[in-house]
Each structure stands twice: as C-alpha cells, then as structure tokens.
Protein backbone atom coordinates (compact mmCIF):
# COMPACT_ATOMS: atom_id res chain seq x y z
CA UNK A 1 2.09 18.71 86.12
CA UNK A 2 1.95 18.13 82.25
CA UNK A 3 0.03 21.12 82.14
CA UNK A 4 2.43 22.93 84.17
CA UNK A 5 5.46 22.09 81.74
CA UNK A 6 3.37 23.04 78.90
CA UNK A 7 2.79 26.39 79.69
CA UNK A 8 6.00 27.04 81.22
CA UNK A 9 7.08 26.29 77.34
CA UNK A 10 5.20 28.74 76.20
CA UNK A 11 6.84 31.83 77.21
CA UNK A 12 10.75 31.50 76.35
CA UNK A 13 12.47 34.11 74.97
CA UNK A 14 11.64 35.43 70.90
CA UNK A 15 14.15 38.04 69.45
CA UNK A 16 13.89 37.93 65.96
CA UNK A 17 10.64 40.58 65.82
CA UNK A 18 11.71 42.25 68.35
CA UNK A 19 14.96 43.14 67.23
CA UNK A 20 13.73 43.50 63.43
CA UNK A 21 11.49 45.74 64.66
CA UNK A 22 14.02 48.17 66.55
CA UNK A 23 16.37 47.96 63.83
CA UNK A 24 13.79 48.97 61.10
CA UNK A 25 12.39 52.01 63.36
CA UNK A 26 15.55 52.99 64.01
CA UNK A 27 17.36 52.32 60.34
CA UNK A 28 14.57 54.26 58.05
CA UNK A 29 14.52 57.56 59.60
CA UNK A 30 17.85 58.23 57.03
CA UNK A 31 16.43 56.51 54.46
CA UNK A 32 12.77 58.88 54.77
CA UNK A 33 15.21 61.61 54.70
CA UNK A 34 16.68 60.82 51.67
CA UNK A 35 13.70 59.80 50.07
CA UNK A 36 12.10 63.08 50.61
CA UNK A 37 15.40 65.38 49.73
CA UNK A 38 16.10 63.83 46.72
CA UNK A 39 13.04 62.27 45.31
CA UNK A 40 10.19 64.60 46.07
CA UNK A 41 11.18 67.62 45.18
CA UNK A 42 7.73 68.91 44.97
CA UNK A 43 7.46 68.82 49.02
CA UNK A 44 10.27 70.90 49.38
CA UNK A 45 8.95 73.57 47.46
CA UNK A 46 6.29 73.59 49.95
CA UNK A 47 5.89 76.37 52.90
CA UNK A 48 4.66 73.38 54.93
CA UNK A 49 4.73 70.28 55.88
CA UNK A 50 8.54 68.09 55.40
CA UNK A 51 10.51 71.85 54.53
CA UNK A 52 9.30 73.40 57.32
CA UNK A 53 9.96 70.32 59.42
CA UNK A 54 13.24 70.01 57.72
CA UNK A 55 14.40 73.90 58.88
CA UNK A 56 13.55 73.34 62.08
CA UNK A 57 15.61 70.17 62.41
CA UNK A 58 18.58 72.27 61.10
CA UNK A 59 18.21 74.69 63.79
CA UNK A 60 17.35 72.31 66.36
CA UNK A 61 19.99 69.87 66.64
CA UNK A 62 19.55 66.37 67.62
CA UNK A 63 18.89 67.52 71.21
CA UNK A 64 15.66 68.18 71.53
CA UNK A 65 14.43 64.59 71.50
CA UNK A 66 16.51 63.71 74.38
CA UNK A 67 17.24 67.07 76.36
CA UNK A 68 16.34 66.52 79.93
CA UNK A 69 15.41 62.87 79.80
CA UNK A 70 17.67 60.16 81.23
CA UNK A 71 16.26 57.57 78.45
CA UNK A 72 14.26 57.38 75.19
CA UNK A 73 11.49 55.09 75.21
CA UNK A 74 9.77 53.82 72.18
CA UNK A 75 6.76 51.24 72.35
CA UNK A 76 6.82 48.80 69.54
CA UNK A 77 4.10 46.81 68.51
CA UNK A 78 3.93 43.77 66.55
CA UNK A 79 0.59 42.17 64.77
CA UNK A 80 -0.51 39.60 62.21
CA UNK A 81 -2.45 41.80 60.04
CA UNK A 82 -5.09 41.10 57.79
CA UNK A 83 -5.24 37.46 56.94
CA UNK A 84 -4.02 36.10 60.42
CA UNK A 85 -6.48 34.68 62.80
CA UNK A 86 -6.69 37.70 65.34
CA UNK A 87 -5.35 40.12 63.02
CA UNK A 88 -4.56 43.25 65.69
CA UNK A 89 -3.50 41.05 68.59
CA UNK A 90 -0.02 42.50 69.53
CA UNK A 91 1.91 39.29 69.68
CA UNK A 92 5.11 41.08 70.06
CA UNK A 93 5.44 44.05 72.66
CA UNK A 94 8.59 45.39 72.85
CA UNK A 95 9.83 48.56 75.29
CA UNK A 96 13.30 49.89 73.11
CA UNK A 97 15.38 52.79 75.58
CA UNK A 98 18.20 54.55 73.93
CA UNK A 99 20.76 56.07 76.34
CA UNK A 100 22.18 59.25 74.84
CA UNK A 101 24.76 59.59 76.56
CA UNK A 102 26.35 56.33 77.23
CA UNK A 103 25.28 55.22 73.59
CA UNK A 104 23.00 51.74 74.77
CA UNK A 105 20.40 50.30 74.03
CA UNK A 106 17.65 47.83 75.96
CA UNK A 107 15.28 46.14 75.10
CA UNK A 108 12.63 44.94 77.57
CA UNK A 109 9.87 42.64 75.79
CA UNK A 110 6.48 42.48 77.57
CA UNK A 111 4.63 39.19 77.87
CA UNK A 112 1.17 38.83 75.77
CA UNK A 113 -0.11 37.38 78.55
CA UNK A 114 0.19 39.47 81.21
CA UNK A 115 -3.29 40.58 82.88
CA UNK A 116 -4.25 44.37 83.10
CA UNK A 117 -6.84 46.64 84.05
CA UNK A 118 -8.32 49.38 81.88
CA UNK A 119 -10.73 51.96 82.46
CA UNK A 120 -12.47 51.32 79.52
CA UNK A 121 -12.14 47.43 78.66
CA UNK A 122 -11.84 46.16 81.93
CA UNK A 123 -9.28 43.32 82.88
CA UNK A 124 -7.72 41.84 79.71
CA UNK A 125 -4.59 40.74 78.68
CA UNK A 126 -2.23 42.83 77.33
CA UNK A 127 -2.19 41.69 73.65
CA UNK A 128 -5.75 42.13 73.68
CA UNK A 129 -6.25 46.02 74.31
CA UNK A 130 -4.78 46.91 70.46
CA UNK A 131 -7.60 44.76 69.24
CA UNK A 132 -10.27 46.48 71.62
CA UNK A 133 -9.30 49.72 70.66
CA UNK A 134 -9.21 49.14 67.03
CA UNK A 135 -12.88 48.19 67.00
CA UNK A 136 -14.31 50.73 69.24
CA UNK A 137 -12.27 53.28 67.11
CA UNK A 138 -9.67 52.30 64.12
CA UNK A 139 -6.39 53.88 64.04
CA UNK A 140 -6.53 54.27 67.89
CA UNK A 141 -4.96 51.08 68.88
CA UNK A 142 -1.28 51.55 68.91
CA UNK A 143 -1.78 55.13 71.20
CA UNK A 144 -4.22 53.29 73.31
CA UNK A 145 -1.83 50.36 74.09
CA UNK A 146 0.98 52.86 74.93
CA UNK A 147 -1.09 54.84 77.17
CA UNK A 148 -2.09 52.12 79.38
CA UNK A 149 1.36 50.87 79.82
CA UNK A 150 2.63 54.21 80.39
CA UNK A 151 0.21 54.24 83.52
CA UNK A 152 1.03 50.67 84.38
CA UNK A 153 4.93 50.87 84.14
CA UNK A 154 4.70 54.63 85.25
CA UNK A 155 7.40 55.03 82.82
CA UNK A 156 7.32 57.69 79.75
CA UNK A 157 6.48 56.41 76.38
CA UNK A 158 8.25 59.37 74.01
CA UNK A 159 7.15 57.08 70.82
CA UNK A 160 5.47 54.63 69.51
CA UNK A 161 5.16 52.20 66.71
CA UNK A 162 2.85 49.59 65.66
CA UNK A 163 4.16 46.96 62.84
CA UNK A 164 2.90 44.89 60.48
CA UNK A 165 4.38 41.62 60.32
CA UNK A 166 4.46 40.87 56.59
CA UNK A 167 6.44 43.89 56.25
CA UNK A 168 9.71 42.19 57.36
CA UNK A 169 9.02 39.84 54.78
CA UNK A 170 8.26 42.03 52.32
CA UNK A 171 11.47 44.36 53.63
CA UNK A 172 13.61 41.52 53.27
CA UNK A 173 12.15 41.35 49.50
CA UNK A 174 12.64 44.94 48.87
CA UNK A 175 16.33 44.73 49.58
CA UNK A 176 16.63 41.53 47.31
CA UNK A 177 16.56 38.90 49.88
CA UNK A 178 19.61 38.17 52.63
CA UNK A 179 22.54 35.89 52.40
CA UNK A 180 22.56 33.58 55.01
CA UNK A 181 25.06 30.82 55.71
CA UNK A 182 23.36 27.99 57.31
CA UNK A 183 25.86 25.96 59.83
CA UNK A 184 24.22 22.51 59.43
CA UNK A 185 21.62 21.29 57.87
CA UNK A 186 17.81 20.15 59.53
CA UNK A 187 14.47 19.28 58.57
CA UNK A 188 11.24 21.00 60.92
CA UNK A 189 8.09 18.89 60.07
CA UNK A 190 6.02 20.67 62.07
CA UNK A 191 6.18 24.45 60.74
CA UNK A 192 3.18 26.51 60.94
CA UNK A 193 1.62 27.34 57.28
CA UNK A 194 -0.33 29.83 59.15
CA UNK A 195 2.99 31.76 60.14
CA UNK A 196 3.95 32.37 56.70
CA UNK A 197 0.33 33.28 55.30
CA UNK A 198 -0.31 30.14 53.38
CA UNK A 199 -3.23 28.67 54.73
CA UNK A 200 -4.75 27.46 58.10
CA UNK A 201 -3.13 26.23 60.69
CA UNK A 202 -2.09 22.96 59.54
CA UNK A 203 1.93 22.05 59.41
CA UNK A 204 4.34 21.67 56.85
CA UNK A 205 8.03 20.21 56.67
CA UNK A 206 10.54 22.58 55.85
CA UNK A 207 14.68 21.71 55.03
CA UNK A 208 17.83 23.53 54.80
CA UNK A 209 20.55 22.73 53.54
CA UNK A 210 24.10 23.28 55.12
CA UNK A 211 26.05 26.50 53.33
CA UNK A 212 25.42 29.52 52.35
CA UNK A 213 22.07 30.45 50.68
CA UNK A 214 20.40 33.70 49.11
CA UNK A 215 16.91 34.14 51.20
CA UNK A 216 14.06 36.02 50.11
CA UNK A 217 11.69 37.26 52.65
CA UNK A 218 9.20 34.08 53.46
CA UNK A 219 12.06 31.69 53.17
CA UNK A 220 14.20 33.65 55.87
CA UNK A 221 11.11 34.32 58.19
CA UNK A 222 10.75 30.43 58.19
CA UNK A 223 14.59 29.85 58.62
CA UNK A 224 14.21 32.13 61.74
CA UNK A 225 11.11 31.14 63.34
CA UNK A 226 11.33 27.29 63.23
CA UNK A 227 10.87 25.58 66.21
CA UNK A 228 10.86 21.84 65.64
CA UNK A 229 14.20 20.98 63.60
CA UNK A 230 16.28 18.11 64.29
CA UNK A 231 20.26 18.12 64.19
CA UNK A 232 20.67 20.02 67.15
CA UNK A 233 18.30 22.69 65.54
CA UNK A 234 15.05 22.14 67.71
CA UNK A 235 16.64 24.30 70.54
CA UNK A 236 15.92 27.74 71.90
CA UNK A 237 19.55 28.70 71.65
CA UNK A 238 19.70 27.37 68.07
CA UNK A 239 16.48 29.22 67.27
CA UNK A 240 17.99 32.49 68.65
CA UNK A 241 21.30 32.08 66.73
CA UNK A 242 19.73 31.93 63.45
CA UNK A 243 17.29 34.61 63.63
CA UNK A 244 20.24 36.60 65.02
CA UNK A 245 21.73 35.83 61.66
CA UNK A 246 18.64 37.40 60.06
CA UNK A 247 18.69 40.00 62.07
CA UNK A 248 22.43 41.01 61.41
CA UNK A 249 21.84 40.21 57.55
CA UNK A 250 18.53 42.42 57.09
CA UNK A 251 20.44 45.44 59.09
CA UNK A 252 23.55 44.99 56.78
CA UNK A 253 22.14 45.29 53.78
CA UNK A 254 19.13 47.76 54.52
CA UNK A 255 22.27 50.01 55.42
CA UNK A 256 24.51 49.34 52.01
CA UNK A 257 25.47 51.47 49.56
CA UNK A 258 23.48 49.94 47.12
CA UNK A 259 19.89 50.44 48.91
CA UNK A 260 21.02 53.66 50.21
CA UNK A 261 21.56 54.98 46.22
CA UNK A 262 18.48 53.30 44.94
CA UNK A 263 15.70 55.61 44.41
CA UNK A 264 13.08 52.20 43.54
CA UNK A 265 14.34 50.04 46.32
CA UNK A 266 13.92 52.90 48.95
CA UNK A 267 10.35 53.78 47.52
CA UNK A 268 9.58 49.83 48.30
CA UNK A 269 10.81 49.99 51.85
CA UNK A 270 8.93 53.40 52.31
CA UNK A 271 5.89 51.69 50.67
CA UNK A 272 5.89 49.08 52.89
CA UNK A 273 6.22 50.92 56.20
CA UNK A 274 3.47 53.38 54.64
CA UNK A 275 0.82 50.71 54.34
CA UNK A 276 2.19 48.32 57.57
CA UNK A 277 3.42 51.07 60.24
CA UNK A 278 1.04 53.22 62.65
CA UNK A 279 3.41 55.85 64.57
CA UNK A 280 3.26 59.16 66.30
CA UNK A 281 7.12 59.68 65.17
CA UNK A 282 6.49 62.63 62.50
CA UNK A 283 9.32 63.47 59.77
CA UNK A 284 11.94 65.48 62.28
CA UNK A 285 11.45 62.72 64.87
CA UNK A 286 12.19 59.75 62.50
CA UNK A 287 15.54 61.55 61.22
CA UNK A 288 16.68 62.49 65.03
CA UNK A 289 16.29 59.42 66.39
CA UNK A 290 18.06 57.89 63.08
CA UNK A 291 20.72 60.33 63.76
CA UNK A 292 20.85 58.09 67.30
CA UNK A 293 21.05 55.39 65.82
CA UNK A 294 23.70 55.27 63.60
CA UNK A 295 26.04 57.34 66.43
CA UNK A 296 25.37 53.76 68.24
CA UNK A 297 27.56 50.89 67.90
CA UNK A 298 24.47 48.80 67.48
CA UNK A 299 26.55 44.99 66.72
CA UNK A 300 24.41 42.20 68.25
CA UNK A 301 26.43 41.89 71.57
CA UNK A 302 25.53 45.74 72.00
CA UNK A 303 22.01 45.27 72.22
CA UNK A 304 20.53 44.23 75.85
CA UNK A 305 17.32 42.02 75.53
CA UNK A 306 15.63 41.86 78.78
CA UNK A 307 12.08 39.55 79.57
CA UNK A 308 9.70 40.21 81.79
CA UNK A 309 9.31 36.35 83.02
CA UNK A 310 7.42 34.35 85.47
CA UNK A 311 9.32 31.34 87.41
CA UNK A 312 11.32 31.43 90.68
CA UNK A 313 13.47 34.18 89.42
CA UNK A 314 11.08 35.90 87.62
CA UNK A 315 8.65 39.08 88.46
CA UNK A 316 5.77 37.21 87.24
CA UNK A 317 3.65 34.47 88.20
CA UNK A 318 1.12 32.04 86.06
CA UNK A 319 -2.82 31.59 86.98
CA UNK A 320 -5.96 31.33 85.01
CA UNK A 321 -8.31 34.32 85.12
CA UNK A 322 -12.20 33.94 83.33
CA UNK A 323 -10.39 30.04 82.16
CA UNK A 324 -7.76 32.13 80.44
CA UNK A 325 -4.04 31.41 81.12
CA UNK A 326 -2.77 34.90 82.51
CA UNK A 327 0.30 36.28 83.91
CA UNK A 328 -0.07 38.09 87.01
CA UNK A 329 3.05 40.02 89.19
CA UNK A 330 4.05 38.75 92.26
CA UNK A 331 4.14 41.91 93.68
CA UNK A 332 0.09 43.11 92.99
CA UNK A 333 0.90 46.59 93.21
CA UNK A 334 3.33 46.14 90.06
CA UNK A 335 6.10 47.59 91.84
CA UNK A 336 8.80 45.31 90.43
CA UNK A 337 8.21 46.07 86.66
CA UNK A 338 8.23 49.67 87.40
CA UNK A 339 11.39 49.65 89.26
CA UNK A 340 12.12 46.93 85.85
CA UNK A 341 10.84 49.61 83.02
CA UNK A 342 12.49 52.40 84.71
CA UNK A 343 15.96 50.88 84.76
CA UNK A 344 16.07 49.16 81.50
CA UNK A 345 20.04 48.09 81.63
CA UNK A 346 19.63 46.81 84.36
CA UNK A 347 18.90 42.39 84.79
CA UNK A 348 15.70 41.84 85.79
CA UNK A 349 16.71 38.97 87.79
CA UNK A 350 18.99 41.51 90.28
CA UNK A 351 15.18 42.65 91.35
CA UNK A 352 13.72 39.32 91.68
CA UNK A 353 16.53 38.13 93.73
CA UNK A 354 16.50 40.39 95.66
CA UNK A 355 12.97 40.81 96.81
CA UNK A 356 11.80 36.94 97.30
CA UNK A 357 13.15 34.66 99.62
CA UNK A 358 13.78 31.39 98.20
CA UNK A 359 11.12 28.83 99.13
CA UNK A 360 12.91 26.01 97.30
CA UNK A 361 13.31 24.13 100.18
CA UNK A 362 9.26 24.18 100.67
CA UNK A 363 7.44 21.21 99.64
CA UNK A 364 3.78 20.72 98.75
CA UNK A 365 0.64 18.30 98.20
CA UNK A 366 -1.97 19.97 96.46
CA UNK A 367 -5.44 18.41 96.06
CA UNK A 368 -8.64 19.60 94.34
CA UNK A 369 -11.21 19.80 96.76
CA UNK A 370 -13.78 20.53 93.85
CA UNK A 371 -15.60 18.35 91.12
CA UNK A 372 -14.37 20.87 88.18
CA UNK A 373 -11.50 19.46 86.57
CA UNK A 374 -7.95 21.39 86.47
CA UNK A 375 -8.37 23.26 89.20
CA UNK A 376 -5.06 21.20 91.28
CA UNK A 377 -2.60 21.56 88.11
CA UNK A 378 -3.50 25.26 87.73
CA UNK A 379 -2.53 25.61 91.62
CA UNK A 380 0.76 23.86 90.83
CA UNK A 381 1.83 25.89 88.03
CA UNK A 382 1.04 29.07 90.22
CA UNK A 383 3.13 27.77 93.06
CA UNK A 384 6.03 26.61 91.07
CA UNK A 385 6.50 29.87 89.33
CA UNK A 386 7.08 31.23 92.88
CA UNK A 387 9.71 28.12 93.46
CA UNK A 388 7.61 26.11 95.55
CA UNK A 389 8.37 22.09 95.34
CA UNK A 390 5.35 20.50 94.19
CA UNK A 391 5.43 16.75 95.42
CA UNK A 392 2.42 16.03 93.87
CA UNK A 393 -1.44 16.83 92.49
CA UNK A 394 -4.45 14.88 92.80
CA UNK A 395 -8.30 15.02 94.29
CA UNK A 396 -9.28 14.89 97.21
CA UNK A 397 -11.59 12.37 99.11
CA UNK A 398 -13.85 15.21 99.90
CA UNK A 399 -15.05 17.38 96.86
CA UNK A 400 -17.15 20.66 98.33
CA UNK A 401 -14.39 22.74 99.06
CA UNK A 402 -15.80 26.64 98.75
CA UNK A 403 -11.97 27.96 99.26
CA UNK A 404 -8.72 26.87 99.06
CA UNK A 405 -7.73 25.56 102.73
CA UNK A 406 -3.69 25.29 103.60
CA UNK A 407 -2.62 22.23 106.15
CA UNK A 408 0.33 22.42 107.69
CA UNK A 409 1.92 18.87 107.70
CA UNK A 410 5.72 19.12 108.47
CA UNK A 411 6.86 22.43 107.67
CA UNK A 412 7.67 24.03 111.75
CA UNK A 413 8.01 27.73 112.69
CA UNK A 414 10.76 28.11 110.30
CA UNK A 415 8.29 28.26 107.48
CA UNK A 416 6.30 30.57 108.89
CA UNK A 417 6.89 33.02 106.49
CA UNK A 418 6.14 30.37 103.24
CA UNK A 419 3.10 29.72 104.88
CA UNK A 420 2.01 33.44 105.27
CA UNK A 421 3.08 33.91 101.75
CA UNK A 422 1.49 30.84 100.12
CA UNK A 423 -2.07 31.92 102.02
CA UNK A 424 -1.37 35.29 100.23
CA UNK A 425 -1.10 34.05 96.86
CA UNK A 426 -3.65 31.58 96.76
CA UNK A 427 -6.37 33.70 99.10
CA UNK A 428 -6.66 31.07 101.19
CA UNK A 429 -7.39 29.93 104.85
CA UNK A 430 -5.09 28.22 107.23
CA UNK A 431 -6.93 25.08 108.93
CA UNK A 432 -6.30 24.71 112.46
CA UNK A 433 -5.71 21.13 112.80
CA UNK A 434 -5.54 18.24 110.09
CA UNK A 435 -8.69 16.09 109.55
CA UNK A 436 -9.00 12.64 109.67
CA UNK A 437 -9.76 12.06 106.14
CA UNK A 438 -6.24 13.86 104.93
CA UNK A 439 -4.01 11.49 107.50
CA UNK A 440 -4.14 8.61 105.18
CA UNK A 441 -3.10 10.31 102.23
CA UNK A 442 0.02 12.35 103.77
CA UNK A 443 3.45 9.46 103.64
CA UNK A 444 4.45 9.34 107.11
CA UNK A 445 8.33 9.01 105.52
CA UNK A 446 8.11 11.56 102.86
CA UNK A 447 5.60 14.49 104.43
CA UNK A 448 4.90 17.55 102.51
CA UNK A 449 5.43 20.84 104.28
CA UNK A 450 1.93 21.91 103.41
CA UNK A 451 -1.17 20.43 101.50
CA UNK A 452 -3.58 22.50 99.85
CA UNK A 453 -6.74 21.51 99.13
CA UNK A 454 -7.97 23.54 96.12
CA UNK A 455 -11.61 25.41 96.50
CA UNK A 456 -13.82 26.44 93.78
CA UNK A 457 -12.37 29.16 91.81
CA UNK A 458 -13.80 33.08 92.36
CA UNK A 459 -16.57 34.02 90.22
C-alpha cells in the first residue's frame, strides 16, 4: 500500500508550465509583429515571405483561423532540452482550446504516463513518442506527437508548439526579472539542482524571505516549482498559488509598455523562442491567434485547467506495463477522453461520474499467488484507482498462480456487477468455490467481499 500512496503522489496537478506556456504562445504573436514591422525593414521590402504574409492578413481578417470550427486547439509541448537527463521527453503536455465566440479558454493537461499505441513505435508512453521521433528523424517530434493524439483523442489539432524549458527562464531574464511578493517566508531542503540546470540530481536548500522581491529567471522557476517547504509552504495548493504569482507577473510585464517599445528586449524574447520553440504556427498564424488573445479577458480565474486523472473519479486507471508504471483508461476504447478533449469546458469529473458506479462500498483481500515480488501492491493500486476498498495485501500460501483468480467471500448478488467488472479489469477468472487453504486466512468477523489471488503477470 506504500507503493500505492507513492504513486498516487505522483500525478497531482502542475500549472506553472502549462500556463507559461499558453501565455507565451499566445502573448508573442504581437510582439513578432512588431518586431518584423519596425525592426526588419529589409523583409518588408521583400515580394515574399513576412509582406506577402502580412497582405494577406490585412485582407483576411482574423476569421480564417477560426471560421467553421467550434474550438481552436493548440498542442503544447514541454521538454528539458539539452543538458537534462532525457532531454526530448515531453514532461508537460498541454491541449489549450480558445472559444471564439464566447471568449474562453481550457486547458486540458495530458498525463506523461499515459500508455499508447503507435504504428510505428509500438506501445509507449506518451512522453516518450517526442523522443522516438526525434531520433528516427530530428525536427519531427513535435508533429509526430500531435498526430498521434489527434488519432487518439479524435479531436483536431489546428497548432502546435513544442517548448524549451530554459526559455521561461531565460524569458523571465529578458524582461528583467519579475516582482514577486512572497506571503511568508520557508526554507525547501530538498530542491532538485537538476531542475534548475546546476548539476545532477542531488538536492539543495533553498529560502525566501517574506516581502516583496525582484526575481530573475532561475530564482523564480525555483520559487514556483518547490515542493518541500515548510511554513505551510510544502502543499499543493501553496505550490499552485505561487507559481500562479509567476505566472500573472511574467504575463504583466511581457505585455508592458516598456517591453513592448524596446527594440533589444523584444529581439531577446524572439531569440529565445527562435532557438527553444518548434511550431507549425507561420507569421499570419502567430499574429491571428495573438489578435485572440488579447480580445480575451485572460485574468487567472478566466483560465479553466482541466487533468486527465486516474482515481475513483478519474478517467484513468494505474498498472505496470513491461515493469513500467503506466496509465491506462478505464474505458479501453478511450471513449471518455474523447468525449473529455472534445468538450474542453466542460469538468472532467461530470463524465466520470457519470459513467462508473461507485464500488466504494466493495471491499477486497488481494494476495500474490506468485514468487515475483510486487505483483499484490501493483493489483491494489489498480483497484483503488477504480474506488475499490482494499482491506489488505499479502502472499499467498500457495505461490504457482498462472492467472489472477477472484473468490467471492461475502459480497451476495448485489455485487454482481463489481464482480463482473473487477474480472474485467484484472483479466481474470472467477473460482467456483473457495479452497481450503484460503479459509484460514479470510476473518470470519471482518470478510472481504472478494479476494484475489494475483497470477503471474502477461508476457
């Protein structure tokens, strides 16, 4: 069950690149604009390229990005980059839709783990397929990524963006740092050097101090990703309210008056997105959906973050495929996160509740039948992210199971239908009776609906 909490740890909600990266996208199509109008003057001399895309934004209108099309979606992809163990593994996968006409915005992030198929790389997860693509053909990546979740989520993926990570901290230098006012102060003695580029993965202790304070780009990234900080500051919501505050700082000043008139601090920005940014979004694109942007009234409590999550109320449910944690949807046809991706202002939850029954009520003994170690936990974690009660893991006196076997102990015909849809989920068989060797081991006061006795895993 420790292993259960531990994973279920793993996967909590983390705004702060998301967000950055939607606001960046979506804030620097004005500033390539200017940048190109009034600082290379050469180009628009030019019968080609940025004039002629220019003319035919004047005579387009905004429309023609959205005409027809209930939502826009952009695909934005976040990696290390060079230097970070894994350097093209999308750690951040983020599905922005703009609503035109009601002037919203959701976001719907996309767990790393989640398990796909591909045609060409075969079952992987989903942070993974960047990286494969990348090394059977650089630059490909990003379009490869989008295409197989445009199949998966058969939703349409107008644009897409792949990110850098040390750009936000180098953004957050180009526009000389962000003023932050820190509510209290806390020490984290257990922040990643790796996270900030200095070194391996060892840990550091890192302290702020209560007021306000000018950040530059690796001091803010730490103040928003710590995890670990005492006072009140090691919590998820405390994490989210200060990278908020980076967020809402970064899109302040990126917007001023005094980096939307400087000619070297817009070259910096447009530097960095050059060398940190792969994108299908050409010139006319980038200022349209800037244009969008700005018509939006884009404050913090305007923006709607949705997660594609695994637990009783979520769409998604934890296993181990090839000894690799992996999440997998509880519907196998992926029906839920289509109906999810294709209605992005809409909760997730209101699908989940809506399609599984509660099985809170159903309790469960699992065993491993097996000598290879794990195996019992793993079960547990599965079951519990569909709600099930787990009373208890352990082995079990026999240890040559070749398939998970399901004993029904207590549960009666009114659990019919958890039994039918544990069976499903594990791939197991229902025993007929319960042997001798399992009485002993079942509390005559305190009887589990069911006990599973894990098998050896599929090869």
């Amino acid at each position: 069950m420790d292993l259960l909490k531990y994973h279920k740890s793993r996967h909590k909600k983390k705004k702060i690149a998301a967000i950055i990266m939607a606001i960046v996208f979506l804030t620097f199509g004005s500033l390539f604009l200017s940048y190109k109008l009034f600082y290379e003057p050469k180009e628009l001399a030019s019968d080609e390229g940025f004039f002629a895309s220019l003319g035919h934004l004047i005579t387009s209108g905004d429309s023609n990005i959205a005409e027809g099309k209930k939502n826009i979606n952009i695909l934005l992809l976040g990696i290390g980059g060079e230097g970070h163990d894994g350097p093209y593994l999308t750690d951040t996968m983020l599905l922005v839709s703009i609503n035109k006409d009601e002037k919203k915005m959701a976001m719907l992030s996309i767990p790393r783990d989640l398990l796909v198929s591909t045609k060409k790389f075969g079952k992987q997860k989903i942070n993974a397929i960047n990286s494969y693509a990348e090394v059977d053909k650089a630059g490909t990546g990003a379009k490869f990524t989008a295409d197989v979740l445009e199949e998966l989520l058969s939703v349409n993926i107008d644009y897409y963006a792949r990110i850098d990570f040390k750009a936000f901290k180098e953004i957050i230098d180009a526009v000389g740092g962000v003023d932050i006012n820190v509510p209290t102060t806390f020490s984290d003695p257990l922040f990643p050097r790796a996270e900030i580029g200095v070194g391996a993965a060892q840990t550091m202790t890192v302290t702020f101090q209560k007021g306000t304070q000018h950040m530059d780009g690796k001091t803010a990234l730490i103040y928003a990703r710590s995890r670990h900080g005492n006072n009140g500051e090691g919590t998820d919501f405390a994490r989210s309210r200060r990278q908020q505050q980076i967020i809402v700082a970064l899109k302040d000043k990126v917007l001023s008056n005094q980096t939307l008139t400087s000619l070297s601090t817009i070259k910096n920005i447009l530097g960095v997105l050059k060398d940190n940014v792969n994108t299908n979004v050409n010139a006319v694109s980038a200022v349209q959906l800037a244009g969008l942007y700005q018509k939006l009234n884009i404050t913090m409590d305007k923006i709607s973050v949705n997660v594609l999550t695994n637990g009783p109320d979520g769409v998604l449910y934890s296993t181990y495929y090839n000894n690799q944690y992996v999440l997998l949807p509880k519907k196998p046809d992926f029906s839920d996160l289509k109906i999810i991706a294709n209605n992005p202002f809409t909760d997730p939850k209101t699908y989940a509740d809506a399609s599984y029954v509660s099985p809170s009520s159903v309790s469960v003994l699992i065993l491993n039948g097996t000598t290879q170690g794990g195996l019992a936990g793993e079960t547990a974690m599965t079951l519990a992210d569909f709600g099930y009660k787990i009373k208890e893991t352990g082995n079990a006196p026999q240890r040559d199971f070749e398939k998970n076997v399901i004993y029904e102990i207590a549960a009666g015909d009114e659990k019919s239908g958890a039994l039918q849809n544990i069976k499903t989920i594990l791939n197991a068989n229902v025993a007929p009776s319960i042997p001798d060797w399992l009485k002993p081991m079942v509390e005559i006061t305190n009887k589990p609906d069911f006990v599973i006795v894990v098998g050896a895993p599929m090869s």
